[in-house]
N, C-alpha and C. Protein backbone atom coordinates (compact mmCIF):
# COMPACT_ATOMS: atom_id res chain seq x y z
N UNK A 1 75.47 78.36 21.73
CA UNK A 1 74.12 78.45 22.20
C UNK A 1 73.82 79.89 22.62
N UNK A 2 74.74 80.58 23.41
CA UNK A 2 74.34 81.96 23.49
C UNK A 2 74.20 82.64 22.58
N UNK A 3 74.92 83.06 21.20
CA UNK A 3 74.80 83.18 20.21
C UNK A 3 73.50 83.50 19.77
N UNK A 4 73.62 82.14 19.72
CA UNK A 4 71.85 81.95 18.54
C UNK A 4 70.38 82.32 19.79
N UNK A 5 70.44 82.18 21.29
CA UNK A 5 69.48 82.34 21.91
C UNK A 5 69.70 84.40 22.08
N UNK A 6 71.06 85.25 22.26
CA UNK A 6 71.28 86.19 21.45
C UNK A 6 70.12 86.89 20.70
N UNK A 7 70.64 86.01 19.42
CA UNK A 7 70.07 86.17 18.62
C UNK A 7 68.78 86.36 18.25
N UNK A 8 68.14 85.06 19.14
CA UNK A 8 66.76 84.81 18.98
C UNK A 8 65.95 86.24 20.20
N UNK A 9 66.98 87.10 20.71
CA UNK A 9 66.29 87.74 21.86
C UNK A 9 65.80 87.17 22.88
N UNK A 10 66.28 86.28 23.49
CA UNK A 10 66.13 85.78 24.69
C UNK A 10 66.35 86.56 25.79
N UNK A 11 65.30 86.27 26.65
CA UNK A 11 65.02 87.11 28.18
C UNK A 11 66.84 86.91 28.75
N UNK A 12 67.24 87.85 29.72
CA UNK A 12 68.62 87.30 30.62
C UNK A 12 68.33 86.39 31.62
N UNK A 13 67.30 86.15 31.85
CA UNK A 13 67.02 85.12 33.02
C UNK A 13 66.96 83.64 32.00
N UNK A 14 66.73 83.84 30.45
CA UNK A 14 67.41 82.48 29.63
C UNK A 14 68.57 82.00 29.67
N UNK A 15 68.96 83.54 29.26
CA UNK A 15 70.15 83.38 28.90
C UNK A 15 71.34 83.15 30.18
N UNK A 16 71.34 83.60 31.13
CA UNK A 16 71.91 83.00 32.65
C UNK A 16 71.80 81.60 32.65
N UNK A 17 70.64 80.73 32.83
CA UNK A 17 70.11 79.61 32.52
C UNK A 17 70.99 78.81 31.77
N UNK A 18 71.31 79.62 30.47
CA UNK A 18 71.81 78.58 29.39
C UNK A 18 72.89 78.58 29.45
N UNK A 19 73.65 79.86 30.11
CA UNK A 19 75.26 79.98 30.42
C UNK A 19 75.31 79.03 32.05
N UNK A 20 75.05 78.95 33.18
CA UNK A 20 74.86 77.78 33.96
C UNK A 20 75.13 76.41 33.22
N UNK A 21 73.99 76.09 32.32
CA UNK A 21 73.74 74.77 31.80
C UNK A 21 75.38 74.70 30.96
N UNK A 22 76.40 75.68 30.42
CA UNK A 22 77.15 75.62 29.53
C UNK A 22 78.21 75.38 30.77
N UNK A 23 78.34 76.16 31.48
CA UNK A 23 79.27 76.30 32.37
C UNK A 23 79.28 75.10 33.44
N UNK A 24 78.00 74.43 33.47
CA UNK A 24 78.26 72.69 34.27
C UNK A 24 79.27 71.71 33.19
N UNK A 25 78.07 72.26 31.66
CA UNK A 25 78.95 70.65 30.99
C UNK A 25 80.11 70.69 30.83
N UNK A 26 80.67 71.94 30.37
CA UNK A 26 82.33 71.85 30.68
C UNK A 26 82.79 71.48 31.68
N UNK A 27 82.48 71.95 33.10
CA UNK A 27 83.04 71.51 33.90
C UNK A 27 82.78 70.17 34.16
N UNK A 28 82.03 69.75 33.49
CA UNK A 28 81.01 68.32 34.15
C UNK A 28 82.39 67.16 33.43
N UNK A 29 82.87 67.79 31.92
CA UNK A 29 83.54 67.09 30.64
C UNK A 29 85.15 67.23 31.13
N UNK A 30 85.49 68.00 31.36
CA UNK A 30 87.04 68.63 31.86
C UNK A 30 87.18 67.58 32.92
N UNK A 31 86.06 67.36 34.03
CA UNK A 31 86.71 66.47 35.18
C UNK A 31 86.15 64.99 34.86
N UNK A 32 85.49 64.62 34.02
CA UNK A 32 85.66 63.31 33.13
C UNK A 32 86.58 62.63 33.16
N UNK A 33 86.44 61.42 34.02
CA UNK A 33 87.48 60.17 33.57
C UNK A 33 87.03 58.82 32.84
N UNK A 34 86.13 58.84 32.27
CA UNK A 34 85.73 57.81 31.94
C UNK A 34 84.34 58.31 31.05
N UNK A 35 84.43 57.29 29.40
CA UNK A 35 83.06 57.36 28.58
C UNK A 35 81.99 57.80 29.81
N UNK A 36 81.64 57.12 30.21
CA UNK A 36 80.61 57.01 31.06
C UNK A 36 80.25 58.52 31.46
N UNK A 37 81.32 59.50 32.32
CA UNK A 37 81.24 59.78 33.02
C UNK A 37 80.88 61.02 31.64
N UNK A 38 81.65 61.33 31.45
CA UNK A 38 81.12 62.04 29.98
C UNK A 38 79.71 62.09 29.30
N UNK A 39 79.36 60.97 29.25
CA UNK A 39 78.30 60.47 28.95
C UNK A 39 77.21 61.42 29.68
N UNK A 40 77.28 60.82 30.96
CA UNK A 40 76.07 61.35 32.15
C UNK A 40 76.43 63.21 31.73
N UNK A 41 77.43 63.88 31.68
CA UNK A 41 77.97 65.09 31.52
C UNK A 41 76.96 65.66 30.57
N UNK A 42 76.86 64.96 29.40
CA UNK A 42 75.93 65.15 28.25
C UNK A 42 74.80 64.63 28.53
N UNK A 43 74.15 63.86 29.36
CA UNK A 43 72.84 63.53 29.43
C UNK A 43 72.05 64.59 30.20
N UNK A 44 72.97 65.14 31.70
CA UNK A 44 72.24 66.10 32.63
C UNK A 44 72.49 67.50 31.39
N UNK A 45 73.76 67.87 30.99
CA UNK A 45 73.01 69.23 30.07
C UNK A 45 71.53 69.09 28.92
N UNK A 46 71.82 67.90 28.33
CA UNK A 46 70.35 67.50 27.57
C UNK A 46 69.30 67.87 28.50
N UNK A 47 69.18 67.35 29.52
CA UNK A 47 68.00 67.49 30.74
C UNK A 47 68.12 69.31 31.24
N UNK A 48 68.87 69.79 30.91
CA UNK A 48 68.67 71.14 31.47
C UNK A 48 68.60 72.02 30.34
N UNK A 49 68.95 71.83 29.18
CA UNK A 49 68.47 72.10 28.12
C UNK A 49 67.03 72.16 27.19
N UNK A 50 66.90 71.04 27.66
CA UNK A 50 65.46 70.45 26.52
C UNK A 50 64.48 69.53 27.57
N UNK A 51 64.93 68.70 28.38
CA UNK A 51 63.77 67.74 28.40
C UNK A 51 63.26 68.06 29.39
N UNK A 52 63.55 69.17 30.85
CA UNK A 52 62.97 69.21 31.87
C UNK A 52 61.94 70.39 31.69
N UNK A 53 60.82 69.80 30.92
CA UNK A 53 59.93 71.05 30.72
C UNK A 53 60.14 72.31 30.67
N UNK A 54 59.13 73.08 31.22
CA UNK A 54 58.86 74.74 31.65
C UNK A 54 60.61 75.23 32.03
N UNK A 55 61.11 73.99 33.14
CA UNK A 55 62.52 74.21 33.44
C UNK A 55 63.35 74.42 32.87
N UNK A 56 63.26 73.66 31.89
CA UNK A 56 64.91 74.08 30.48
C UNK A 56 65.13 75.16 30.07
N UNK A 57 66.18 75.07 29.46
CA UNK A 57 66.59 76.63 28.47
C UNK A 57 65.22 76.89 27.65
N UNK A 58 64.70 75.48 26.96
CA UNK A 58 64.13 75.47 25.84
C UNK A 58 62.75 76.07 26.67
N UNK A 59 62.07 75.15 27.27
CA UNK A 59 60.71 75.49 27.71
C UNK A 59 61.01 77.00 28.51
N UNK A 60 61.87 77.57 28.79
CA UNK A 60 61.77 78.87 29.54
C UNK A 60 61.90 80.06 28.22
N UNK A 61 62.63 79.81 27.53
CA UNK A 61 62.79 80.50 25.81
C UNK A 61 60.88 80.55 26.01
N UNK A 62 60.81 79.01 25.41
CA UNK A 62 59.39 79.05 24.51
C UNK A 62 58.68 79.70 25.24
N UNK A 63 58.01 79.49 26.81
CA UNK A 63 57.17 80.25 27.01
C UNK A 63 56.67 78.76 27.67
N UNK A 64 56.49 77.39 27.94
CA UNK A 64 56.03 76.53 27.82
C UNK A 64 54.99 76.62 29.21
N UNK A 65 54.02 76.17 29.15
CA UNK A 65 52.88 76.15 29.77
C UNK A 65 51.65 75.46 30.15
N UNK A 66 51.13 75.24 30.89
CA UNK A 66 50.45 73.76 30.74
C UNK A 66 49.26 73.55 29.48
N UNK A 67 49.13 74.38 28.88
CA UNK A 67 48.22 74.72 27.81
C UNK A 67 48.84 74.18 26.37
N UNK A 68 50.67 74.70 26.50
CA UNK A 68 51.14 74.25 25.13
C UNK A 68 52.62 72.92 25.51
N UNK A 69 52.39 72.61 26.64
CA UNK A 69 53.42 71.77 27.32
C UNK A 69 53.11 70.41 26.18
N UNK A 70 51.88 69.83 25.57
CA UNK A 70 51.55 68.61 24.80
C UNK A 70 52.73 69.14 23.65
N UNK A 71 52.83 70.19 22.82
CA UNK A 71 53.60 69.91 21.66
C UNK A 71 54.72 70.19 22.05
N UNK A 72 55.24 70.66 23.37
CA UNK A 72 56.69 71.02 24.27
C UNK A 72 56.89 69.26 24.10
N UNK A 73 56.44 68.51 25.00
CA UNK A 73 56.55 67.11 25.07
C UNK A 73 57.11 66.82 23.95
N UNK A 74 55.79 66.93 22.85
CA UNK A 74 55.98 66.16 21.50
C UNK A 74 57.38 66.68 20.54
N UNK A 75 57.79 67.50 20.64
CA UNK A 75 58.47 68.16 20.17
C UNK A 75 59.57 67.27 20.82
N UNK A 76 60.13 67.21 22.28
CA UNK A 76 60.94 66.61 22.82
C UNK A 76 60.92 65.18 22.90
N UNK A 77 59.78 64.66 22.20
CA UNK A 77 60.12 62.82 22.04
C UNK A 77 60.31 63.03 20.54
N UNK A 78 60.50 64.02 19.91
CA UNK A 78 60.80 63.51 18.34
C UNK A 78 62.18 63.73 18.43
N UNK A 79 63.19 64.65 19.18
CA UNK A 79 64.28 64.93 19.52
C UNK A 79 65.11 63.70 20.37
N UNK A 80 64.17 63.11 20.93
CA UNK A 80 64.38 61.57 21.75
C UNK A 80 64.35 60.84 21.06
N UNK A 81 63.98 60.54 19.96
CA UNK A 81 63.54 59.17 18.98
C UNK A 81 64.69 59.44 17.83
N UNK A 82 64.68 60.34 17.63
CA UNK A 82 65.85 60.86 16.39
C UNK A 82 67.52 60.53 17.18
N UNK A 83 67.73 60.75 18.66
CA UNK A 83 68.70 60.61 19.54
C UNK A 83 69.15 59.21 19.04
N UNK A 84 67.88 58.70 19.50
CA UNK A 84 68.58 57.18 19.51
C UNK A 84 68.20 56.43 18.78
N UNK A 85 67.83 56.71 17.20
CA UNK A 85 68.74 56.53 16.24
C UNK A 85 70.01 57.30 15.55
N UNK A 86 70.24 58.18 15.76
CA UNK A 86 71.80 58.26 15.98
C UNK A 86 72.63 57.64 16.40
N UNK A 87 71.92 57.39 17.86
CA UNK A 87 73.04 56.56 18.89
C UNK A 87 73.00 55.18 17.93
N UNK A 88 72.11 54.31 17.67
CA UNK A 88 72.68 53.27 17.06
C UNK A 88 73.25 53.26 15.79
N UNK A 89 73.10 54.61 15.04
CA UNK A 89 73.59 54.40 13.41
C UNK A 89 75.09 54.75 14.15
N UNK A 90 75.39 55.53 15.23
CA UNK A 90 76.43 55.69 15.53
C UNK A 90 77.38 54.63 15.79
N UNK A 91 77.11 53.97 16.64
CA UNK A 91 77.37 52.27 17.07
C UNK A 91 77.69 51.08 16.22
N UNK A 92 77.26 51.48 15.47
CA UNK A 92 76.94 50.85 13.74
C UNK A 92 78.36 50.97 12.91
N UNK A 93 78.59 52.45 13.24
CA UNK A 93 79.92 52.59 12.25
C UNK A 93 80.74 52.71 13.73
N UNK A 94 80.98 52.60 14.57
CA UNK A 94 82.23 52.24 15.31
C UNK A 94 82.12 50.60 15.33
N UNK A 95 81.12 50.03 15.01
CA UNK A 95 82.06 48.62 15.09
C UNK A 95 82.74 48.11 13.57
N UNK A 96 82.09 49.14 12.59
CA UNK A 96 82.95 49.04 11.45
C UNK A 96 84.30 49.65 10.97
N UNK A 97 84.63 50.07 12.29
CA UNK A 97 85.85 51.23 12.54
C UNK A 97 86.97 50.39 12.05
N UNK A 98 87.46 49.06 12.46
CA UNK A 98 88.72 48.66 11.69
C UNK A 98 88.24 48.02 10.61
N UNK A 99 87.36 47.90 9.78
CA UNK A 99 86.92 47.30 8.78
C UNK A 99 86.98 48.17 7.66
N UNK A 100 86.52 49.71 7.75
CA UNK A 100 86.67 50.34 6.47
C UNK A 100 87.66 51.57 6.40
N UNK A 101 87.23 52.37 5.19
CA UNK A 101 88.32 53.21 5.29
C UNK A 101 87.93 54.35 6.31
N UNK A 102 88.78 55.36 5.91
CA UNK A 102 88.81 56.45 7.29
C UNK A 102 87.12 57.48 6.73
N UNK A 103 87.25 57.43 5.21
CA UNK A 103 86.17 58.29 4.54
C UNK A 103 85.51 57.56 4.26
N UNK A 104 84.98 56.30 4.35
CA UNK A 104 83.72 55.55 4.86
C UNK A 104 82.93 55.63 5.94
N UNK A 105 83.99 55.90 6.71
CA UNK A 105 83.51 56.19 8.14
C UNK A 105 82.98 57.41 8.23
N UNK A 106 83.89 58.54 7.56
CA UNK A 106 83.70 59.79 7.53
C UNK A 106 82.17 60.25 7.45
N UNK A 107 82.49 59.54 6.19
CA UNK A 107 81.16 59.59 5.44
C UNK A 107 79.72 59.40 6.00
N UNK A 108 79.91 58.21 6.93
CA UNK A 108 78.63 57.28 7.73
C UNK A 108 78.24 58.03 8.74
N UNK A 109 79.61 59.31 9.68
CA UNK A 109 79.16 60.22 10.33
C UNK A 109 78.62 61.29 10.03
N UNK A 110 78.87 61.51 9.35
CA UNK A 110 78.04 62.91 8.47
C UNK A 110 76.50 62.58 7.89
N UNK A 111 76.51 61.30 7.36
CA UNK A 111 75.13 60.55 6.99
C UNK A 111 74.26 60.89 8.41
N UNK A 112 74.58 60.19 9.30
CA UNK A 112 74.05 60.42 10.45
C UNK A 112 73.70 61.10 11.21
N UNK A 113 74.63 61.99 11.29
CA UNK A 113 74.32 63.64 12.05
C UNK A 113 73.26 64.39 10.93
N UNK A 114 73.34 64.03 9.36
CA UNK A 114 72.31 64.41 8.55
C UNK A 114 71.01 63.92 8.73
N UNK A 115 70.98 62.74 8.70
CA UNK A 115 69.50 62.19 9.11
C UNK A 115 68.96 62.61 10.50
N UNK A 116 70.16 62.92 11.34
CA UNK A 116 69.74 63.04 12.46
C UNK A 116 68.65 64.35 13.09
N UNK A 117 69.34 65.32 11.54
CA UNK A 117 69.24 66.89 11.95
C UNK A 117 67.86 66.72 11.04
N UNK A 118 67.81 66.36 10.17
CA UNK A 118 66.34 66.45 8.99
C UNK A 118 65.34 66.13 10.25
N UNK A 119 65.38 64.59 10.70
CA UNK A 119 64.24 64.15 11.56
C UNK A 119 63.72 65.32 12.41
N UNK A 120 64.65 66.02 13.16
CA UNK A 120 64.27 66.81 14.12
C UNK A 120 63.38 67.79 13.55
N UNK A 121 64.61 68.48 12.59
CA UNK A 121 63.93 69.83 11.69
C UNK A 121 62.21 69.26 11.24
N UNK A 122 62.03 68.07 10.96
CA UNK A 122 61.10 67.77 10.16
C UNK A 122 60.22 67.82 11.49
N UNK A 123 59.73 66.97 12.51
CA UNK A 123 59.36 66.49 13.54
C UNK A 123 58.92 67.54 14.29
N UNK A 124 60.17 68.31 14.66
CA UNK A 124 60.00 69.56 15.89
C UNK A 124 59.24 70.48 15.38
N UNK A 125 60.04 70.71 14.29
CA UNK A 125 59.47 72.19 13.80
C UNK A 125 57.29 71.91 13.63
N UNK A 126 57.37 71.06 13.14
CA UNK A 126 55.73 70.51 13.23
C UNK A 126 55.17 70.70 14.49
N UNK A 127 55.85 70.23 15.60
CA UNK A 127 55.45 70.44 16.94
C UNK A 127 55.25 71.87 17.67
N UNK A 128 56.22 72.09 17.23
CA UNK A 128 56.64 73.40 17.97
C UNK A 128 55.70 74.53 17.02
N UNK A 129 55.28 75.04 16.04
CA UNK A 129 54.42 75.82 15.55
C UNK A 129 53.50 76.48 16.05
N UNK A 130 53.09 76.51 17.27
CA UNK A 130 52.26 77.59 18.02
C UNK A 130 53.08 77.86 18.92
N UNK A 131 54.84 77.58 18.53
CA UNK A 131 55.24 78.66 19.55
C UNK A 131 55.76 80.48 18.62
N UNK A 132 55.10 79.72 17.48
CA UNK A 132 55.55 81.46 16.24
C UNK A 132 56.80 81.53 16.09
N UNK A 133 57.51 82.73 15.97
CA UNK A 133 58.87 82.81 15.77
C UNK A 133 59.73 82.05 16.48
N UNK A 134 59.28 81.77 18.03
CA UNK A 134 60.43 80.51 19.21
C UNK A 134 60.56 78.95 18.09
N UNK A 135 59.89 78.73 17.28
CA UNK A 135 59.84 77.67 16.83
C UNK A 135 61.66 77.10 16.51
N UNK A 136 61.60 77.91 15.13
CA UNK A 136 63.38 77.79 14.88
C UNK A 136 64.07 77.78 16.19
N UNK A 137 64.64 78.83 16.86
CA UNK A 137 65.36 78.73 17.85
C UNK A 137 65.15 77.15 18.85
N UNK A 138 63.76 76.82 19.04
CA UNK A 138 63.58 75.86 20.19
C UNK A 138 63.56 74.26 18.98
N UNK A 139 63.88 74.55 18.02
CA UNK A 139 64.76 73.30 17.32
C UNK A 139 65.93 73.27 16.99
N UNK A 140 66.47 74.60 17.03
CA UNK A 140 68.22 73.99 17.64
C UNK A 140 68.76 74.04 18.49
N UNK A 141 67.68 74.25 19.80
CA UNK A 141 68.41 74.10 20.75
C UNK A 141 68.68 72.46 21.61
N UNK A 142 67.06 71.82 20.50
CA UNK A 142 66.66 70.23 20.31
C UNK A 142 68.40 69.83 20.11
N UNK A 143 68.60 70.41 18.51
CA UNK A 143 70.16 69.60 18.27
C UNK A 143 70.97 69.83 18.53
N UNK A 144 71.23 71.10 19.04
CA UNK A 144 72.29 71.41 20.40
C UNK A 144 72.53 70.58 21.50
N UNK A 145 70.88 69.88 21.98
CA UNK A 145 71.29 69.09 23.12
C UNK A 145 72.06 67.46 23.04
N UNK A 146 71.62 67.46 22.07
CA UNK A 146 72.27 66.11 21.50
C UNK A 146 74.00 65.97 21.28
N UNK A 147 74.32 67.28 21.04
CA UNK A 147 75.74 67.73 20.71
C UNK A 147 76.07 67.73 18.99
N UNK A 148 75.07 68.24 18.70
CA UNK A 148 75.48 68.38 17.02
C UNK A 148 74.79 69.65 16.80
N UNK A 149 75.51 69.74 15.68
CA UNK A 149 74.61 71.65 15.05
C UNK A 149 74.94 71.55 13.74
N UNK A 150 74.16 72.75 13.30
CA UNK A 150 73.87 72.81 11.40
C UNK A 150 75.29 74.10 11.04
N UNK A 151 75.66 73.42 9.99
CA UNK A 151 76.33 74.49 9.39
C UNK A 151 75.96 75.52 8.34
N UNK A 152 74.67 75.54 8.41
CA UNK A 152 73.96 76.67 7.91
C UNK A 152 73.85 77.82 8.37
């Protein structure tokens, strides 16, 4: 994530922000004893990432404002809706986990993290368009929060 926000020229008061938000979930994941607890680990960086408005990495990148906060939102329920269908195509192939092969499975995860990444790309990027060049950057930072990224 620093990298690509780096990249994108992000202010240091982002980029602090986004190293914080990096430097909880590890620590949040390292002292993890339980799915669960992991879980919540990845839900509060999502929330400090993307969904807490103006507050996030993302809305402090974009610029977000009460003027363009409607396609900030919209942008972040297409990133929410795409989530969880993942989460269930995900769910889907772990209960087919002793049933098929290892590259069936393989396969069904990669399907998924694919559909997962199109929706967004397709969705966000629509949303996000009056933020100009922030656009790209503030849609992967969408599938960053989720815990997946493009190998492009």
């Amino acid at each position: 994530m620093k990298a690509l926000l780096q990249g994108a020229s992000a202010t240091d008061t982002v980029l602090a922000q986004a190293n914080t938000a990096a430097t909880a979930l590890r620590a949040n994941l390292s002292s993890a004893t339980s799915a669960s607890a992991a879980a919540t680990a990845w839900t509060n960086y999502n929330a400090q990432l993307t969904t807490s408005g103006s507050a996030s990495v993302m809305g402090a990148y974009l610029g977000v404002t009460s003027s363009n906060q409607l396609a900030f939102d919209s942008a972040v329920n297409v990133g929410a809706q795409a989530g969880a269908t993942l989460d269930a195509t995900l769910g889907t192939v772990l209960e087919q986990s002793g049933k098929a092969s290892a590259t069936v499975l393989s396969e069904a995860v990669v399907s998924a993290f694919t559909t997962y990444d199109a929706a967004v790309r397709g969705g966000a990027t629509a949303s996000l368009t009056g933020f100009g060049a922030r656009t790209n950057t503030g849609v992967e930072l969408l599938i960053i929060s989720e815990g997946s990224f493009s190998l492009r």
